[in-house]
PDB file of N, CA and C in Angstrom:
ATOM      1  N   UNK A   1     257.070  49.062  44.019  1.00  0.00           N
ATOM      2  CA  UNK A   1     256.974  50.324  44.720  1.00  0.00           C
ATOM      3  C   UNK A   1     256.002  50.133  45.891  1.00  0.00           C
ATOM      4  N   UNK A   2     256.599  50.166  47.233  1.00  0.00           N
ATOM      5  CA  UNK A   2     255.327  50.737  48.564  1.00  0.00           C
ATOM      6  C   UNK A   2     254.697  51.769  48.340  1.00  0.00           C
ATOM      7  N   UNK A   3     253.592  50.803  49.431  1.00  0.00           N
ATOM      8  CA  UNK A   3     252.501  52.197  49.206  1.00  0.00           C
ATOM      9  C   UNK A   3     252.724  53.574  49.877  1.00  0.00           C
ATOM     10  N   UNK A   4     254.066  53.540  50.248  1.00  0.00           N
ATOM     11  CA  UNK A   4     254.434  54.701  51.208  1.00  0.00           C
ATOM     12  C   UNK A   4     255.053  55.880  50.101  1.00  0.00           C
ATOM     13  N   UNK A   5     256.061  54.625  49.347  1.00  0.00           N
ATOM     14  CA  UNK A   5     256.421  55.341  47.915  1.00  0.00           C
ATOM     15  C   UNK A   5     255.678  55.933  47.479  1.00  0.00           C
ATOM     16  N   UNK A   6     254.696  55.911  46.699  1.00  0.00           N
ATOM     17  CA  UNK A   6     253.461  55.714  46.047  1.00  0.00           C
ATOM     18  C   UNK A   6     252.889  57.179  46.622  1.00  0.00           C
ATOM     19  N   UNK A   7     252.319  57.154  48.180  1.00  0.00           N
ATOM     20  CA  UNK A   7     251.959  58.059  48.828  1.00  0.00           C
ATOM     21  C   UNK A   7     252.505  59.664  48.451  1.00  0.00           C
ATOM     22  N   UNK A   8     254.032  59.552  48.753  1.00  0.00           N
ATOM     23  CA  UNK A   8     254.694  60.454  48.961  1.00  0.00           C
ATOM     24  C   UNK A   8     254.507  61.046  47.095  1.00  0.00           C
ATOM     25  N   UNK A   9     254.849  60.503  46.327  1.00  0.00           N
ATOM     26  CA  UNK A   9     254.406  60.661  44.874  1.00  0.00           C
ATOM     27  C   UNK A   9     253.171  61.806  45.251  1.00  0.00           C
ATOM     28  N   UNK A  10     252.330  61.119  45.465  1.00  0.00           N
ATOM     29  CA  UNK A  10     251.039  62.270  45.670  1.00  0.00           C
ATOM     30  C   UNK A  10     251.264  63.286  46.167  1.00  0.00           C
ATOM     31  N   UNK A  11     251.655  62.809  47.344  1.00  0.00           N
ATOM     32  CA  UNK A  11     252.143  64.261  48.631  1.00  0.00           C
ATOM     33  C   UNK A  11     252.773  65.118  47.109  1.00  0.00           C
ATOM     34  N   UNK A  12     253.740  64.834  47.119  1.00  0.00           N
ATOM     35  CA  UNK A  12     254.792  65.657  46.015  1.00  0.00           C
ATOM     36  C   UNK A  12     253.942  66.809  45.052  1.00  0.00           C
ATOM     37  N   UNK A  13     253.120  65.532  44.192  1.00  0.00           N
ATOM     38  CA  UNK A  13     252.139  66.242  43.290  1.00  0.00           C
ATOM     39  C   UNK A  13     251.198  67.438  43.748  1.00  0.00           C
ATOM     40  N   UNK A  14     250.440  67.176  44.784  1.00  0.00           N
ATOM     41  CA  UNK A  14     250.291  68.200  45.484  1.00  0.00           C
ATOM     42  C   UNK A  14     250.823  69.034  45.977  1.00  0.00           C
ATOM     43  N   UNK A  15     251.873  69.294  46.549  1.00  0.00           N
ATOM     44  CA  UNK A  15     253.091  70.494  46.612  1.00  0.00           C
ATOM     45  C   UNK A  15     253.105  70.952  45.373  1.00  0.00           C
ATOM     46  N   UNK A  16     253.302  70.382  44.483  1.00  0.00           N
ATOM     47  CA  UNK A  16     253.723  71.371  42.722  1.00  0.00           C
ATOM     48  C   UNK A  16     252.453  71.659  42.652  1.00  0.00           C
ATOM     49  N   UNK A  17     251.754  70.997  42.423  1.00  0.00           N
ATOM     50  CA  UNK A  17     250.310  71.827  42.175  1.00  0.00           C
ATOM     51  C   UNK A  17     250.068  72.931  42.871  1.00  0.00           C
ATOM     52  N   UNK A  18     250.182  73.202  44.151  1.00  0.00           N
ATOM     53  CA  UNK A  18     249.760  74.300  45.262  1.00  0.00           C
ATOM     54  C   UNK A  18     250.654  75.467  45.050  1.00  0.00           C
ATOM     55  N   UNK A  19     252.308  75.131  44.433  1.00  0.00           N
ATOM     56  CA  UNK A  19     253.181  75.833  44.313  1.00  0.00           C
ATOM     57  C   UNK A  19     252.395  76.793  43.090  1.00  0.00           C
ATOM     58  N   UNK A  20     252.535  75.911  41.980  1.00  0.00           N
ATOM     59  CA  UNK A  20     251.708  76.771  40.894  1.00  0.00           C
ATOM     60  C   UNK A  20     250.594  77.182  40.524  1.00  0.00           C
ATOM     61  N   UNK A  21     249.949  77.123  42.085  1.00  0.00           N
ATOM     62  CA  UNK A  21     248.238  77.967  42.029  1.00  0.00           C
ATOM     63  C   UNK A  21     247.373  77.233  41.253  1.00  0.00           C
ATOM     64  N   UNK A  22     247.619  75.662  40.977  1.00  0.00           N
ATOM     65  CA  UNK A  22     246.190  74.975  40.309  1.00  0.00           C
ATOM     66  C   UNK A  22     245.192  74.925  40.618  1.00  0.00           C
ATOM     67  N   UNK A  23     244.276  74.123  40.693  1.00  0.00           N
ATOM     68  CA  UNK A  23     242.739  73.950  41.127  1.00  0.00           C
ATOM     69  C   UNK A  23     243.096  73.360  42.858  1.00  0.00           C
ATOM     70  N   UNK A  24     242.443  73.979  43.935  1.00  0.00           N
ATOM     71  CA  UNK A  24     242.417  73.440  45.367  1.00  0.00           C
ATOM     72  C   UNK A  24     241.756  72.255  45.250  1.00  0.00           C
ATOM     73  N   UNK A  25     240.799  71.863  44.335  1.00  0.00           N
ATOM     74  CA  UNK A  25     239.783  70.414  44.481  1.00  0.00           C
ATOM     75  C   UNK A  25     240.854  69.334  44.038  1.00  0.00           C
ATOM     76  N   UNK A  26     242.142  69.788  42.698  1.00  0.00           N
ATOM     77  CA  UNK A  26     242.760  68.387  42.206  1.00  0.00           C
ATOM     78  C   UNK A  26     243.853  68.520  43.739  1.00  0.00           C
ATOM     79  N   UNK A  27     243.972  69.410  44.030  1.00  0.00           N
ATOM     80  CA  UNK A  27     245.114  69.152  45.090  1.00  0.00           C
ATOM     81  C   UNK A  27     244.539  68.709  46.233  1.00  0.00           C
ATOM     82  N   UNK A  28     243.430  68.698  46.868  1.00  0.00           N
ATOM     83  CA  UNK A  28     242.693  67.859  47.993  1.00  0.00           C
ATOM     84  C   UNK A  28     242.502  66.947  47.607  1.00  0.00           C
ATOM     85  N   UNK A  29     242.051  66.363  45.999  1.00  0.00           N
ATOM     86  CA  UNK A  29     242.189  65.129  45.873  1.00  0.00           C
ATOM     87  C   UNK A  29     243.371  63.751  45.826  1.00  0.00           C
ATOM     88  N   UNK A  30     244.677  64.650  45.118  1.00  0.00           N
ATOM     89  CA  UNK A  30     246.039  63.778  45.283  1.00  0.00           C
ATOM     90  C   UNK A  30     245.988  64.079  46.755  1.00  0.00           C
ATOM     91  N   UNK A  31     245.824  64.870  47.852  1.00  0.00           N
ATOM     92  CA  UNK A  31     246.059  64.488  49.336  1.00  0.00           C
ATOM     93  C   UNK A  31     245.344  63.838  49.485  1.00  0.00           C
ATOM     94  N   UNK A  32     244.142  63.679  49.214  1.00  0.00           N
ATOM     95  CA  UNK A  32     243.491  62.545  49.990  1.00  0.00           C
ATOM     96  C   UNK A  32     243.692  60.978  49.420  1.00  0.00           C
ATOM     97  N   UNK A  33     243.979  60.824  48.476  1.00  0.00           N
ATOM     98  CA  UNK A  33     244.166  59.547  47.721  1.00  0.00           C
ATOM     99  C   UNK A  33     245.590  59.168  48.850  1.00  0.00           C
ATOM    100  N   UNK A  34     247.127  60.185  48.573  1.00  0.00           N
ATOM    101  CA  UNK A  34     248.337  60.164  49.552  1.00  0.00           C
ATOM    102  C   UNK A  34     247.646  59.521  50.934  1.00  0.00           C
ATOM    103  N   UNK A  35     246.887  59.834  51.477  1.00  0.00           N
ATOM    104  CA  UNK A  35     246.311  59.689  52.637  1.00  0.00           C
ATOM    105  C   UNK A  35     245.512  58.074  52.382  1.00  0.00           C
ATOM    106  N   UNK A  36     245.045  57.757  51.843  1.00  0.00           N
ATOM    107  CA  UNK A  36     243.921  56.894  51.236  1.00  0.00           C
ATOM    108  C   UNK A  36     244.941  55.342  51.044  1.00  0.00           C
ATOM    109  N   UNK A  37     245.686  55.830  50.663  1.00  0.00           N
ATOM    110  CA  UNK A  37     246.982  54.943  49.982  1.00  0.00           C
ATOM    111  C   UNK A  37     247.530  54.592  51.502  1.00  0.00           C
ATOM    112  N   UNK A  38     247.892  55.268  52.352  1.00  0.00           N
ATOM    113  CA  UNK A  38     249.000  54.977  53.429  1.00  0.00           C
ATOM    114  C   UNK A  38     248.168  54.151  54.850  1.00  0.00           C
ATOM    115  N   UNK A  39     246.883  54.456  54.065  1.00  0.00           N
ATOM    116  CA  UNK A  39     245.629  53.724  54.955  1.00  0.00           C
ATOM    117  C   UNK A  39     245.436  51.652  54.483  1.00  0.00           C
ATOM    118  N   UNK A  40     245.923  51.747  53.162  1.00  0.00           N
ATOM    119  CA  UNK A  40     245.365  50.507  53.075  1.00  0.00           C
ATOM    120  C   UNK A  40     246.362  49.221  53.753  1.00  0.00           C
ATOM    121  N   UNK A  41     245.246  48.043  53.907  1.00  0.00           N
ATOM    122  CA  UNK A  41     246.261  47.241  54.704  1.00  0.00           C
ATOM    123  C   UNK A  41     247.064  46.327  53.799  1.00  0.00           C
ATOM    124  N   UNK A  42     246.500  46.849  52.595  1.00  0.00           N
ATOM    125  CA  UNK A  42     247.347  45.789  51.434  1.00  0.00           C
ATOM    126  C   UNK A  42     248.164  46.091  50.788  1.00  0.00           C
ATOM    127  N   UNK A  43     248.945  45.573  49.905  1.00  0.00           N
ATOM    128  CA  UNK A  43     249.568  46.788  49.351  1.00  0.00           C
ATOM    129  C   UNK A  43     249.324  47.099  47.769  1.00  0.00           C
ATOM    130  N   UNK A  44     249.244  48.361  47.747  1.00  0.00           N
ATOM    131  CA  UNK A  44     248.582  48.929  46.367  1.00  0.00           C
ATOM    132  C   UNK A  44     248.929  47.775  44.860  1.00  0.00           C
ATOM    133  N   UNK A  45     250.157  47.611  44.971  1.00  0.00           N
ATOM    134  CA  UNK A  45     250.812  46.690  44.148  1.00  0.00           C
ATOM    135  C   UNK A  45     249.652  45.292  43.353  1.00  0.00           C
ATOM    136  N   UNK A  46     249.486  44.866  44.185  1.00  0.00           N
ATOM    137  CA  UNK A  46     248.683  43.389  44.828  1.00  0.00           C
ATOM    138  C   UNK A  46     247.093  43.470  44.398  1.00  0.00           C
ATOM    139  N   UNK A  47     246.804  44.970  44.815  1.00  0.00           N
ATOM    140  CA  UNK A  47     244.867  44.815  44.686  1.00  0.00           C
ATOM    141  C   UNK A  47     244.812  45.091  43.043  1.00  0.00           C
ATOM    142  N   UNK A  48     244.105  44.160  42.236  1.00  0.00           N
ATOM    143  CA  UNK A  48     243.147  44.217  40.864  1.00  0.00           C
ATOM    144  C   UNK A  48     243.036  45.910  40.668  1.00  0.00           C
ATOM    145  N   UNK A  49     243.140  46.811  39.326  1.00  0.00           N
ATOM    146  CA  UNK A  49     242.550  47.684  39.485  1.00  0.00           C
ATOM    147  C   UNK A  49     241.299  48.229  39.589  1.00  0.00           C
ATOM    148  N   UNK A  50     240.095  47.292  39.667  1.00  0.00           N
ATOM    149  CA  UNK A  50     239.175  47.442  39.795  1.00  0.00           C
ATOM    150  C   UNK A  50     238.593  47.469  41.508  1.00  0.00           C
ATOM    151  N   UNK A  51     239.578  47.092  42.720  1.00  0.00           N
ATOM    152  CA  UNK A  51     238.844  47.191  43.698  1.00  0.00           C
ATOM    153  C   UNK A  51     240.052  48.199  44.154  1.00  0.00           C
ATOM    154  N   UNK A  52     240.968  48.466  43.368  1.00  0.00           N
ATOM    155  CA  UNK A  52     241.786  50.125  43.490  1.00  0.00           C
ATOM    156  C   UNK A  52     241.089  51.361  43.339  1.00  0.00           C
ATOM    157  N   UNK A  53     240.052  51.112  42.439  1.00  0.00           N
ATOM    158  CA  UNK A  53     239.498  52.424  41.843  1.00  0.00           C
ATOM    159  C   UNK A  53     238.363  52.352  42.895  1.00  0.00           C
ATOM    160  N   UNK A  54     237.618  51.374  43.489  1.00  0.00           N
ATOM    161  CA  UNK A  54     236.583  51.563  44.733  1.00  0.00           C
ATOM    162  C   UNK A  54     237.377  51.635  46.065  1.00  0.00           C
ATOM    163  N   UNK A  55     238.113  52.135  45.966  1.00  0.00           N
ATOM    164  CA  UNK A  55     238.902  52.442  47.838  1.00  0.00           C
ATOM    165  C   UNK A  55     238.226  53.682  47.727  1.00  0.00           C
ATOM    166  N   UNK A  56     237.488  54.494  49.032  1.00  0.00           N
ATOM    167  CA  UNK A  56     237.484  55.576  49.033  1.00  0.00           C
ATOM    168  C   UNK A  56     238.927  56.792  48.664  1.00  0.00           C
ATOM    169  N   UNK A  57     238.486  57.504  48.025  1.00  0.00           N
ATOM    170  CA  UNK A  57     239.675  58.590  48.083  1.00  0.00           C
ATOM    171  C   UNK A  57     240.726  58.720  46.541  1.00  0.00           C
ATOM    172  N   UNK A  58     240.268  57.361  46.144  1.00  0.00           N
ATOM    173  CA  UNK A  58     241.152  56.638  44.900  1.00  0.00           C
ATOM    174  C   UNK A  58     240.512  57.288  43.846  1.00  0.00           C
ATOM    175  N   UNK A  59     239.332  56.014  43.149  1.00  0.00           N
ATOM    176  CA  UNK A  59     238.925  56.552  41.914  1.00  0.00           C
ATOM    177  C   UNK A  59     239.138  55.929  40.931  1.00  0.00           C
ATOM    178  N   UNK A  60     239.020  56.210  39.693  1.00  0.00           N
ATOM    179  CA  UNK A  60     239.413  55.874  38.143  1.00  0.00           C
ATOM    180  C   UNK A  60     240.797  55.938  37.828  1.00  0.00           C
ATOM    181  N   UNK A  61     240.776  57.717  37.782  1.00  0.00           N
ATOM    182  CA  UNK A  61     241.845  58.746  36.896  1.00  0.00           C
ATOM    183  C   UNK A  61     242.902  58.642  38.178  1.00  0.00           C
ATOM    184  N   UNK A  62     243.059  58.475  39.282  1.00  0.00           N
ATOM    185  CA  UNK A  62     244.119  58.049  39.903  1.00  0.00           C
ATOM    186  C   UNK A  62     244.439  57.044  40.300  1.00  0.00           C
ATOM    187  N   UNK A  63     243.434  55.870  40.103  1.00  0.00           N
ATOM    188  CA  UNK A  63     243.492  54.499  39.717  1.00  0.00           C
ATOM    189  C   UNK A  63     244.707  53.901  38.202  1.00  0.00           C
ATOM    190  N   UNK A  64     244.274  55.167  37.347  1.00  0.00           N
ATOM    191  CA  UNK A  64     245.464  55.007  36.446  1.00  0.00           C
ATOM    192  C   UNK A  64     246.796  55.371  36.313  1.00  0.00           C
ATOM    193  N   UNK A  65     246.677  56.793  37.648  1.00  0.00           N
ATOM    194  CA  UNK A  65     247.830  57.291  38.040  1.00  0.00           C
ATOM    195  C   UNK A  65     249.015  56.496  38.427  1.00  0.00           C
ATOM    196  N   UNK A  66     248.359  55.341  39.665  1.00  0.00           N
ATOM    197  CA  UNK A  66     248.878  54.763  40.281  1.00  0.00           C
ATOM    198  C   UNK A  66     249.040  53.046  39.663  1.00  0.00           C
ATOM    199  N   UNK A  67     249.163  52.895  38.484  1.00  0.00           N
ATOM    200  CA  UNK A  67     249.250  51.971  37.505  1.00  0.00           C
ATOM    201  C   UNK A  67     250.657  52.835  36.980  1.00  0.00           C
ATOM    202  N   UNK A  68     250.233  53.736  36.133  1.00  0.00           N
ATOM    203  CA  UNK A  68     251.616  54.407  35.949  1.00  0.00           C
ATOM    204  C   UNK A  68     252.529  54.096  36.318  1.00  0.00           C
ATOM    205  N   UNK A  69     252.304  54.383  37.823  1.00  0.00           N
ATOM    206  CA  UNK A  69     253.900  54.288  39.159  1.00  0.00           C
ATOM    207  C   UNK A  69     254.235  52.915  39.049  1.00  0.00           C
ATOM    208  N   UNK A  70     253.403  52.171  39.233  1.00  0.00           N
ATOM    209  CA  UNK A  70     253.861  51.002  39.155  1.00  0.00           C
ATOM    210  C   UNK A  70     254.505  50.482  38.129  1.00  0.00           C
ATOM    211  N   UNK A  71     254.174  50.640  37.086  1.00  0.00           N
ATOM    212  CA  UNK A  71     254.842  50.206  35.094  1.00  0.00           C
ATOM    213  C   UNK A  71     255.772  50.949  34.680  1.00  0.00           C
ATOM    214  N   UNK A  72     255.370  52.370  35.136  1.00  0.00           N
ATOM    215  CA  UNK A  72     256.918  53.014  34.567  1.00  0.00           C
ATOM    216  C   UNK A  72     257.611  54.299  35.766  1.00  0.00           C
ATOM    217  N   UNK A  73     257.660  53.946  37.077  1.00  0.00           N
ATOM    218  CA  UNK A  73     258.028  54.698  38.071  1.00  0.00           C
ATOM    219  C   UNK A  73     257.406  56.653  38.197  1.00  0.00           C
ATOM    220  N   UNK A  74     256.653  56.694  37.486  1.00  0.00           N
ATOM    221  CA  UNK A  74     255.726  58.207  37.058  1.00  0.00           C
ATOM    222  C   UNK A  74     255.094  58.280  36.153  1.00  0.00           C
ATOM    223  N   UNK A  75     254.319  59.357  36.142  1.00  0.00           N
ATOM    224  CA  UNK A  75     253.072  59.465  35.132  1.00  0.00           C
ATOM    225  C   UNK A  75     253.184  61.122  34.318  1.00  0.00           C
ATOM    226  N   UNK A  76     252.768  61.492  33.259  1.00  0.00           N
ATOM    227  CA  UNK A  76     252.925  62.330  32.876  1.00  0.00           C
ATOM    228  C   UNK A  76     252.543  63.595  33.952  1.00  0.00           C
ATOM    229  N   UNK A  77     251.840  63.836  34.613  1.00  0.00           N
ATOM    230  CA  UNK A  77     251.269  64.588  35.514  1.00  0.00           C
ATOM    231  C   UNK A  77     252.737  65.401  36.188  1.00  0.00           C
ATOM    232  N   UNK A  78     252.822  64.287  36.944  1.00  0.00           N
ATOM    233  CA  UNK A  78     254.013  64.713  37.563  1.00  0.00           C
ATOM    234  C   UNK A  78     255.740  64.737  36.901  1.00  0.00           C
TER     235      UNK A  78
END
């Protein structure tokens, strides 16, 4: 999966979230990770998850998100 793939996943998640009035902080955060993701010059695939979870914007808990995507094409979330 590209990290464009990947991106848009977020984008997405954030639309359903906003649709159904969740928390504004988890939905600025899947945008900014979407954003964070379409920034890197590598591709998400490739980096260790440990220097995944130190990209700005990333994290842990969407560090595992984006393990998900990769192993089984989505994550319970979405």
């Amino acid at each position: 999966m590209s990290n464009k793939e990947i991106s848009k996943k977020f984008r997405l998640l954030a639309a359903l979230m906003e649709l159904h009035d969740e928390n504004a902080f988890k939905i600025k955060s899947y945008t900014n990770a979407a954003y964070a993701i379409e920034r890197l010059s590598s591709a998400v695939a490739d980096l260790p998850p440990h220097e995944l979870s130190a990209v700005q914007g990333i994290g842990t808990a969407i560090g595992e998100k984006i393990a998900a995507l990769l192993d089984k094409g989505s994550f319970p979330l979405l």
